[in-house]
N, C-alpha and C. Protein backbone atom coordinates (compact mmCIF):
# COMPACT_ATOMS: atom_id res chain seq x y z
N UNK A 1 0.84 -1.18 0.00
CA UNK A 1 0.00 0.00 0.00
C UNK A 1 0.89 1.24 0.00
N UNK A 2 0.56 2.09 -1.16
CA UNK A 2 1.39 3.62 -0.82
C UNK A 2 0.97 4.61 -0.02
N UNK A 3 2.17 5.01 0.76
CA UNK A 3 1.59 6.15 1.61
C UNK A 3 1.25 7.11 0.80
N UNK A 4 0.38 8.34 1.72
CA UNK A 4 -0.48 9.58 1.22
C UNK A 4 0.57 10.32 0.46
N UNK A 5 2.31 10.26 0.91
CA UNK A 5 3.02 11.42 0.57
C UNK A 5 3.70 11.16 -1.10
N UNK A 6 3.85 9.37 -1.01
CA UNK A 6 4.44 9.09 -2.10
C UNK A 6 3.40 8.93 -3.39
N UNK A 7 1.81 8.77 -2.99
CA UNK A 7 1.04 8.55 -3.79
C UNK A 7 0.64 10.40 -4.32
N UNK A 8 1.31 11.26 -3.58
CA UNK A 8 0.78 12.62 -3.93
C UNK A 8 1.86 13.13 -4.30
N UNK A 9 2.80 12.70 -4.10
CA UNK A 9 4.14 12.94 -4.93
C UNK A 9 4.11 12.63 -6.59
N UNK A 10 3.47 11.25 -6.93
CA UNK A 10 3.59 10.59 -8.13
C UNK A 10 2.61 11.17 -8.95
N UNK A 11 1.41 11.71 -8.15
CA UNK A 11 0.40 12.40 -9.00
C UNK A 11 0.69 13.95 -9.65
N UNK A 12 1.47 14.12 -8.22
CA UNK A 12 2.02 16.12 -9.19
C UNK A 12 3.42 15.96 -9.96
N UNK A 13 4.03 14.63 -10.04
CA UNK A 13 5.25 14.72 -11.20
C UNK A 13 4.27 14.55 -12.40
N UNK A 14 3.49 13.49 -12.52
CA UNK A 14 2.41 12.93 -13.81
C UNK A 14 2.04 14.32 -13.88
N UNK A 15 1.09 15.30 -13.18
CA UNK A 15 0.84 16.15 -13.62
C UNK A 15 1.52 17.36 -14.41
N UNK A 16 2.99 17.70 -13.94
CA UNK A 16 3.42 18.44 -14.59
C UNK A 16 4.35 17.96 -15.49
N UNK A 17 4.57 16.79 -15.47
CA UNK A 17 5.51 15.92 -16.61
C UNK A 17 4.62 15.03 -18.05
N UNK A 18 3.81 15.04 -17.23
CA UNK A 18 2.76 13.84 -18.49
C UNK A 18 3.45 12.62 -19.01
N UNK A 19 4.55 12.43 -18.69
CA UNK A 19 5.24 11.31 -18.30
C UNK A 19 5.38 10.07 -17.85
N UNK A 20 4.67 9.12 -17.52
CA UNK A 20 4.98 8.05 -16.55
C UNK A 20 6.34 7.75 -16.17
N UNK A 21 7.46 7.71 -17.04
CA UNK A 21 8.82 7.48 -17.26
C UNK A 21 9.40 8.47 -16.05
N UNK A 22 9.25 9.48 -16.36
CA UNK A 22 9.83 10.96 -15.30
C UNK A 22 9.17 10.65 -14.04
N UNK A 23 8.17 10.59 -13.80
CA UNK A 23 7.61 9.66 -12.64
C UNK A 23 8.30 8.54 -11.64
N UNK A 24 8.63 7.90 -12.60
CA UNK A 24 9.07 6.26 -12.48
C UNK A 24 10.43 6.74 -11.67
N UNK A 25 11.29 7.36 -12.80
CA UNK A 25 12.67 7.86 -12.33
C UNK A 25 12.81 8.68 -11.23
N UNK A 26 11.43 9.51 -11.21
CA UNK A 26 11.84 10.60 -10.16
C UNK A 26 11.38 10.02 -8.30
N UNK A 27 10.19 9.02 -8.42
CA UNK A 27 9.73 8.42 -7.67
C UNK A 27 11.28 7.13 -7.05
N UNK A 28 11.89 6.24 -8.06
CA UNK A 28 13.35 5.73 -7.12
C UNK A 28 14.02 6.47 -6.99
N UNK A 29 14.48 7.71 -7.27
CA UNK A 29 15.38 8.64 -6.41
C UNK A 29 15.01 9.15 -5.58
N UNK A 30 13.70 9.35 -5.43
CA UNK A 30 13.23 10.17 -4.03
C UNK A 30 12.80 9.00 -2.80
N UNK A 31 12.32 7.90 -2.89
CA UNK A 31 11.98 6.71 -2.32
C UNK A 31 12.93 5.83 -2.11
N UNK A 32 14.16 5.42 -3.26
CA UNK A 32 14.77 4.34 -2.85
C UNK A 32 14.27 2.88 -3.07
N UNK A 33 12.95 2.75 -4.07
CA UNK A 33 12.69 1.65 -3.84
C UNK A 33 11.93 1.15 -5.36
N UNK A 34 11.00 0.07 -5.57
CA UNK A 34 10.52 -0.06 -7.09
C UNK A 34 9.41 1.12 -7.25
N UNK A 35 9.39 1.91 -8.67
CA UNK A 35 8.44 2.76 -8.52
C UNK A 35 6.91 2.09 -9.26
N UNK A 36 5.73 2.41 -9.00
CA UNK A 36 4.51 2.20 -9.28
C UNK A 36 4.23 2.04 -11.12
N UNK A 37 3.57 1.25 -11.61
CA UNK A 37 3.49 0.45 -12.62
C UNK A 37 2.88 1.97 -13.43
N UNK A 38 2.62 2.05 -14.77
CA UNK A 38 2.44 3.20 -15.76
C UNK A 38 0.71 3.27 -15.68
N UNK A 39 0.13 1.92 -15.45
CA UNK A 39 -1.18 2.08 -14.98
C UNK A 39 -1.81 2.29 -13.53
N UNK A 40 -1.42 2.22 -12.53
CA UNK A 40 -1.27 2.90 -11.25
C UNK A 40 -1.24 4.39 -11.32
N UNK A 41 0.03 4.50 -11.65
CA UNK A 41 0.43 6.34 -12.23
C UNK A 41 -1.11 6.64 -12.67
N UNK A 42 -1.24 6.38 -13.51
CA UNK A 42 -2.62 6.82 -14.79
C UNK A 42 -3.86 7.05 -13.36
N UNK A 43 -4.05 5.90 -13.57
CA UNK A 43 -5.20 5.66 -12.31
C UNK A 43 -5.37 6.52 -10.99
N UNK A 44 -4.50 7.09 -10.41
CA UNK A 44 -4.12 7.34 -9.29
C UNK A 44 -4.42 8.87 -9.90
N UNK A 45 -4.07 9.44 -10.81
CA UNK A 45 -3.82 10.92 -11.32
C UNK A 45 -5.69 10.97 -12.05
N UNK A 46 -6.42 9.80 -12.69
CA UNK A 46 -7.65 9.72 -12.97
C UNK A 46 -8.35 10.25 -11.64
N UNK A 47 -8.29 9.51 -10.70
CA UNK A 47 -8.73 9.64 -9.62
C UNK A 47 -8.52 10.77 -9.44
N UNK A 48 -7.28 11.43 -8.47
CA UNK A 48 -7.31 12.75 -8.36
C UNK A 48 -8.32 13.78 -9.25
N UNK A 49 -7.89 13.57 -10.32
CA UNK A 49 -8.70 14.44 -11.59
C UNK A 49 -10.58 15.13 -11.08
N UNK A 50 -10.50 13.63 -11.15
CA UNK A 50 -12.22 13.45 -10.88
C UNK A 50 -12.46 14.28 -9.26
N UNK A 51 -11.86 14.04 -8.70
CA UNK A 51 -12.34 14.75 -7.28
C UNK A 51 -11.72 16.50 -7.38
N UNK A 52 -10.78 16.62 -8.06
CA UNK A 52 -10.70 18.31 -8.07
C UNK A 52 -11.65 18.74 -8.81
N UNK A 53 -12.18 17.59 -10.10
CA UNK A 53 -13.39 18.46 -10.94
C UNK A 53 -14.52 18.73 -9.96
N UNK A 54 -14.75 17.75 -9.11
CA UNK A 54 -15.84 17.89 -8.49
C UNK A 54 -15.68 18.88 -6.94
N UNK A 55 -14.88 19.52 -6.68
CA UNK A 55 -14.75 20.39 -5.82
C UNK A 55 -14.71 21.61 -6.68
N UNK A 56 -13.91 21.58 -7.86
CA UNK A 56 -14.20 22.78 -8.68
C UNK A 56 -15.76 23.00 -9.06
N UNK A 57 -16.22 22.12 -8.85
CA UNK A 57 -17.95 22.14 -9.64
C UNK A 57 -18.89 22.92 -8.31
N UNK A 58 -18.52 22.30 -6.30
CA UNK A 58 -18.98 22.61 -5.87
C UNK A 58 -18.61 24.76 -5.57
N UNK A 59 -17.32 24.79 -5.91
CA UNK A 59 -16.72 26.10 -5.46
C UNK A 59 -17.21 27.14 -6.63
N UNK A 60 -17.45 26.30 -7.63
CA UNK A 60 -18.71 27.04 -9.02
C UNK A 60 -20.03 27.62 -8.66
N UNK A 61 -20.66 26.80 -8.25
CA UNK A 61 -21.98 26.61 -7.36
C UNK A 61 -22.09 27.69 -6.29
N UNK A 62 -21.07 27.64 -5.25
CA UNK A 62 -21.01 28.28 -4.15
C UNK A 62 -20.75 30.00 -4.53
N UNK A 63 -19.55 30.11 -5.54
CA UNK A 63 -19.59 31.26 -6.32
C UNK A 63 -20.86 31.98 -6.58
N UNK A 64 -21.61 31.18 -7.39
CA UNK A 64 -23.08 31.51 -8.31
C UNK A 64 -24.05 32.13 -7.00
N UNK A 65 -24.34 31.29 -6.07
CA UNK A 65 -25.28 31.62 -5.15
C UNK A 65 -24.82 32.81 -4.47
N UNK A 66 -23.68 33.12 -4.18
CA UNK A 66 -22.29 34.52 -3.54
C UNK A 66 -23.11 35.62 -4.31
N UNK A 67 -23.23 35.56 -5.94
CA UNK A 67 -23.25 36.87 -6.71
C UNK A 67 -24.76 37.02 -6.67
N UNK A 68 -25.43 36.16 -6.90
CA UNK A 68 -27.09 36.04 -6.25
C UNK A 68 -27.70 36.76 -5.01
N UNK A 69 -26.82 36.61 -3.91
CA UNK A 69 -27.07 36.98 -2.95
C UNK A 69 -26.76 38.33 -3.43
N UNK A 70 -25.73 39.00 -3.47
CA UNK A 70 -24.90 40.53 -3.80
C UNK A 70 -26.39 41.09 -5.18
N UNK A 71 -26.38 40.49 -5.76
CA UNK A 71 -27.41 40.93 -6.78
C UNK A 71 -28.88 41.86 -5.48
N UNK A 72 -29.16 40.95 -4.99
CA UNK A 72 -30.30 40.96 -4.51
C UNK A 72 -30.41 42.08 -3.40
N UNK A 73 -29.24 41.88 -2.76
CA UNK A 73 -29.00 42.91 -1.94
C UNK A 73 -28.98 44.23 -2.90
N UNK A 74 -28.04 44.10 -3.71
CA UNK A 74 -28.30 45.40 -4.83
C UNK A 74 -29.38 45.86 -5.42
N UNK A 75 -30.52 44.85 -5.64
CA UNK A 75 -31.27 45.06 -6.29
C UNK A 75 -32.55 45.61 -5.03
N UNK A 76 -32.60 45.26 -4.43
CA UNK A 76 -33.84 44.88 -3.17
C UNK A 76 -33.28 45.76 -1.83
N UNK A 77 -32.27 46.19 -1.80
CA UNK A 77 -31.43 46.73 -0.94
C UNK A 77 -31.18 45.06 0.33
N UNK A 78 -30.84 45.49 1.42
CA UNK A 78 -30.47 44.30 2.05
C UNK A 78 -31.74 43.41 3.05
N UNK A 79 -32.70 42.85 1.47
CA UNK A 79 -32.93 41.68 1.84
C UNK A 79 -33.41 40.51 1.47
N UNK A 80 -33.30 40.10 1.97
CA UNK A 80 -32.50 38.42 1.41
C UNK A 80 -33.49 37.22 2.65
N UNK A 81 -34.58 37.69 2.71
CA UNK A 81 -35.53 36.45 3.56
C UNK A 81 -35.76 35.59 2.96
N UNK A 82 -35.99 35.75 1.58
CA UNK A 82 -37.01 35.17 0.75
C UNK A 82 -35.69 34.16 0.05
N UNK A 83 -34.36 34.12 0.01
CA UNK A 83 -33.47 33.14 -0.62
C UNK A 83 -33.20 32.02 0.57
């Protein structure tokens, strides 16, 4: 099982390398030990992917309702019972 640091290590070389190879290499020099297979890499950085989209989706959301509120106040002066 990989720890949190080496599995978040391997995901921001993949990310800024697009690499598996640079990964591979950069993961036994920093570890010392066999590095994680080219589908692991993939998988592991899929994963990540999917959960920043979906925090980016909720911090979208949270945005939208922010300027809604400010609208309303602008529009209605300050109030906001009815949201």
């Amino acid at each position: 099982m990989a720890a949190p640091g080496e599995k978040s290590f391997r995901v921001l070389v993949y990310h800024t390398s697009k690499s598996v190879v640079t990964v591979q290499h950069a993961f036994r020099a920093k570890y010392a030990k066999d590095p994680p297979t080219d589908k692991t890499i993939r998988a592991w950085y899929k994963q990540l992917s999917v959960q920043a989209e979906s925090t980016h989706v909720d911090a979208c959301v949270w945005r939208e309702l922010e300027y809604r509120i400010d609208v309303c106040r602008v529009v209605r002066g300050a109030h906001t019972e009815h949201i």
